[in-house]
C-alpha atoms as a PDB file:
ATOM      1  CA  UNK A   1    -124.822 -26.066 -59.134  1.00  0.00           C
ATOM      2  CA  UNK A   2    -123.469 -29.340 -58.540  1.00  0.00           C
ATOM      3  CA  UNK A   3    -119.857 -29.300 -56.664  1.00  0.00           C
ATOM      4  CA  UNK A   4    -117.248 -31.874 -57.678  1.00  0.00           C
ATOM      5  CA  UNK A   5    -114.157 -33.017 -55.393  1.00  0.00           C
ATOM      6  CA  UNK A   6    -110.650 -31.399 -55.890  1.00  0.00           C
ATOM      7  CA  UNK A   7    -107.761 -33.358 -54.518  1.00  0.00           C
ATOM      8  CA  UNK A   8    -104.445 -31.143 -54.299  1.00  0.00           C
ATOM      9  CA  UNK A   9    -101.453 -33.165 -53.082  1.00  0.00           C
ATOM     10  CA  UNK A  10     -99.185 -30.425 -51.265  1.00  0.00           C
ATOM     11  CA  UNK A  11     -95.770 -30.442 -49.374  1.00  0.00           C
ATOM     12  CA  UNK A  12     -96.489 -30.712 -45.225  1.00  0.00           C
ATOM     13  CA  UNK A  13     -94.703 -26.883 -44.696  1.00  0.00           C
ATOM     14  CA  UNK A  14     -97.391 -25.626 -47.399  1.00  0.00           C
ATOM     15  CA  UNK A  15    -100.011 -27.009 -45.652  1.00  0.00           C
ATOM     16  CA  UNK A  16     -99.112 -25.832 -42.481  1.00  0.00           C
ATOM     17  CA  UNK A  17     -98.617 -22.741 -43.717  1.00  0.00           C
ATOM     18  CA  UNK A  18    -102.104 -22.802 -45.721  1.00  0.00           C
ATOM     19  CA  UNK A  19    -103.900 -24.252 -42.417  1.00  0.00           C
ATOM     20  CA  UNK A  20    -102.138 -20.815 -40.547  1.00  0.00           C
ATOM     21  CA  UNK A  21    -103.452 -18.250 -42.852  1.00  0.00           C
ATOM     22  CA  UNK A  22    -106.535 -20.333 -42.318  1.00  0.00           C
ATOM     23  CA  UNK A  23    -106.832 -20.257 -39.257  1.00  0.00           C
ATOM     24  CA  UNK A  24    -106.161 -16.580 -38.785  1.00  0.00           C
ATOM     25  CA  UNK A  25    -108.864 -15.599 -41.068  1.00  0.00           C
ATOM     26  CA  UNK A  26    -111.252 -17.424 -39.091  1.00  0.00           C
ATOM     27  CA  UNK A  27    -111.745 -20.164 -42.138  1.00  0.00           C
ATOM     28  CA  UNK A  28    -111.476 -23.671 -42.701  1.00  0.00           C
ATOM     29  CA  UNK A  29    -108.774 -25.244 -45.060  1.00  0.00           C
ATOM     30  CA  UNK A  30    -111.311 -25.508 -47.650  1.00  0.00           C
ATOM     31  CA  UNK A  31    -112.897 -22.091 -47.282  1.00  0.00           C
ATOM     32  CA  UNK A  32    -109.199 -20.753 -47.645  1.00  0.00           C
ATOM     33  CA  UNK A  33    -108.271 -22.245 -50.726  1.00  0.00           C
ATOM     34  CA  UNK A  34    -111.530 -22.083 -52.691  1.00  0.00           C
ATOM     35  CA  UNK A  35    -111.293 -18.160 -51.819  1.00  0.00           C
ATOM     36  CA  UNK A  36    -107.491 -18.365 -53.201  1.00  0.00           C
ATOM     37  CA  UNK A  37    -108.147 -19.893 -56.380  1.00  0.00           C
ATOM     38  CA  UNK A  38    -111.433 -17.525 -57.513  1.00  0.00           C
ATOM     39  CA  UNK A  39    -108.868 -14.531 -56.247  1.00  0.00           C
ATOM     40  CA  UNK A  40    -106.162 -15.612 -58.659  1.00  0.00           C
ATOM     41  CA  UNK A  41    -108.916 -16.648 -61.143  1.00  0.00           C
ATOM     42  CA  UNK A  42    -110.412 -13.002 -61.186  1.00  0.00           C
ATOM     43  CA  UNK A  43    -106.439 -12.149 -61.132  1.00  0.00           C
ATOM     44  CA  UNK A  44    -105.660 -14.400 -64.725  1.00  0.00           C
ATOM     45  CA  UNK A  45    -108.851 -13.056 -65.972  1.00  0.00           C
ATOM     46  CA  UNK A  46    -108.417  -9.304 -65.642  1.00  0.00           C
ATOM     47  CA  UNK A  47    -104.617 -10.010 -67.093  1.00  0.00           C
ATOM     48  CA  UNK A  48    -106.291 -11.882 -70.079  1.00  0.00           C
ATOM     49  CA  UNK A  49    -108.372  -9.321 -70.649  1.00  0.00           C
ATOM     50  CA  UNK A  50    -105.984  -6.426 -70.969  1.00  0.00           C
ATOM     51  CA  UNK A  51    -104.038  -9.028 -73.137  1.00  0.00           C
ATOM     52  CA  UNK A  52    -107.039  -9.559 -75.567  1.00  0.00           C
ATOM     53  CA  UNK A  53    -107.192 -13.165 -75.139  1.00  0.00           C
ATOM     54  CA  UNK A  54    -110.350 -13.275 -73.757  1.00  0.00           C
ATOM     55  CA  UNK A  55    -113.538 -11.688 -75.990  1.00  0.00           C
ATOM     56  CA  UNK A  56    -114.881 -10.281 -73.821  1.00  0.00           C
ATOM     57  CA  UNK A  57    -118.611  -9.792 -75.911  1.00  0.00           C
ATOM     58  CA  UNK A  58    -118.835 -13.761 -76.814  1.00  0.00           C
ATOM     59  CA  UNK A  59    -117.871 -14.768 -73.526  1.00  0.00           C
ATOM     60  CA  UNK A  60    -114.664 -17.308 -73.997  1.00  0.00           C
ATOM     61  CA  UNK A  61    -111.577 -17.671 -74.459  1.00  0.00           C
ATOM     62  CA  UNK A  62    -110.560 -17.944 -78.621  1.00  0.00           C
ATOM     63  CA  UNK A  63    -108.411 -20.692 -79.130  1.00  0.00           C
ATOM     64  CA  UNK A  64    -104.848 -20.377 -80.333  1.00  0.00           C
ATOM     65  CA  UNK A  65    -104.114 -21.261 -83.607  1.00  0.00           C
ATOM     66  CA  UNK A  66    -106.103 -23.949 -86.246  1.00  0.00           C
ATOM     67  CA  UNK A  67    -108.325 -26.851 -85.015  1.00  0.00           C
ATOM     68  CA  UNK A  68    -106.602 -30.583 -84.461  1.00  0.00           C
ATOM     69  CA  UNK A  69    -106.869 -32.329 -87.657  1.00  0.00           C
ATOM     70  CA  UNK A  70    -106.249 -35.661 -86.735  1.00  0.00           C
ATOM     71  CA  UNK A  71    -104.087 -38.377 -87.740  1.00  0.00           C
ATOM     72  CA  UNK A  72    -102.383 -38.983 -90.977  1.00  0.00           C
ATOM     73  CA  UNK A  73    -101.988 -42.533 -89.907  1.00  0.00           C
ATOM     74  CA  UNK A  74    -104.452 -43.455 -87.549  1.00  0.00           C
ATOM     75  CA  UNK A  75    -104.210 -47.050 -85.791  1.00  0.00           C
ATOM     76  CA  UNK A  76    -105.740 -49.640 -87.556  1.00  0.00           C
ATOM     77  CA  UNK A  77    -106.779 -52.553 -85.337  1.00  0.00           C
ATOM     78  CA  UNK A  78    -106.384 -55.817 -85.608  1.00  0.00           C
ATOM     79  CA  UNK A  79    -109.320 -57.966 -86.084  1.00  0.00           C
ATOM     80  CA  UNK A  80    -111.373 -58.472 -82.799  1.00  0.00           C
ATOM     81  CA  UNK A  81    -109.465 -55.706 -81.059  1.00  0.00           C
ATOM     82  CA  UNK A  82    -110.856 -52.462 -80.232  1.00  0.00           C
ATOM     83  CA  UNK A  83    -109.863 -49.183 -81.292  1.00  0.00           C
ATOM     84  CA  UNK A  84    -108.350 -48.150 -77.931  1.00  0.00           C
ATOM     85  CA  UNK A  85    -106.200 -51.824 -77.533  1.00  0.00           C
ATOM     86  CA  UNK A  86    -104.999 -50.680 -81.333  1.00  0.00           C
ATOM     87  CA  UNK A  87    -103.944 -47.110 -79.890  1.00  0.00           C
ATOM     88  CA  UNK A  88    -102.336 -48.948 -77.096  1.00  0.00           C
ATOM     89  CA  UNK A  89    -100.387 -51.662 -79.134  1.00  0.00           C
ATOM     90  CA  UNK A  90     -99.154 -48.717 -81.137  1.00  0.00           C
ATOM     91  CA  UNK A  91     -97.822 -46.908 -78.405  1.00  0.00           C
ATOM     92  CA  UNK A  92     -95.819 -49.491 -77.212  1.00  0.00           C
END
């Protein structure tokens, strides 16, 4: 599978605290937090679980509530202008 990059932005005393558990377990920075998040992953999962939000024979997670239905007024735009300069003239 391919692997994508993950950029956390973190306060320095986290890291250093991140890069000591690291280090004590013999791991690299990385290695450390990619173990951390599949822990509390498997964590949120076995809570979800017990919580019924996740069914568990079709294999994901139901969503809450109806499906978006979209706009009653959708932008219109302008002629020559795209749909996404419409959105962002109506925004403003």
């Amino acid at each position: 599978m391919a692997k994508v990059k993950l950029t956390l932005e973190v306060e320095p005393e986290l890291r250093r605290r991140i890069k000591l558990s690291a280090t004590a377990k013999d791991e690299s920075l990385r290695e450390w937090v990619h173990r951390a998040i599949l822990r509390e992953l498997e964590t949120e999962g076995s809570e979800a679980r017990n919580e019924g939000i996740i069914d568990e024979e079709r294999g994901y997670y139901p969503s809450q509530g109806g499906k978006p239905r979209g706009s009653k007024h959708p932008p219109r735009p302008k002629s020559g202008r795209t749909v996404a300069e419409a959105v962002i003239e109506d925004r403003r």
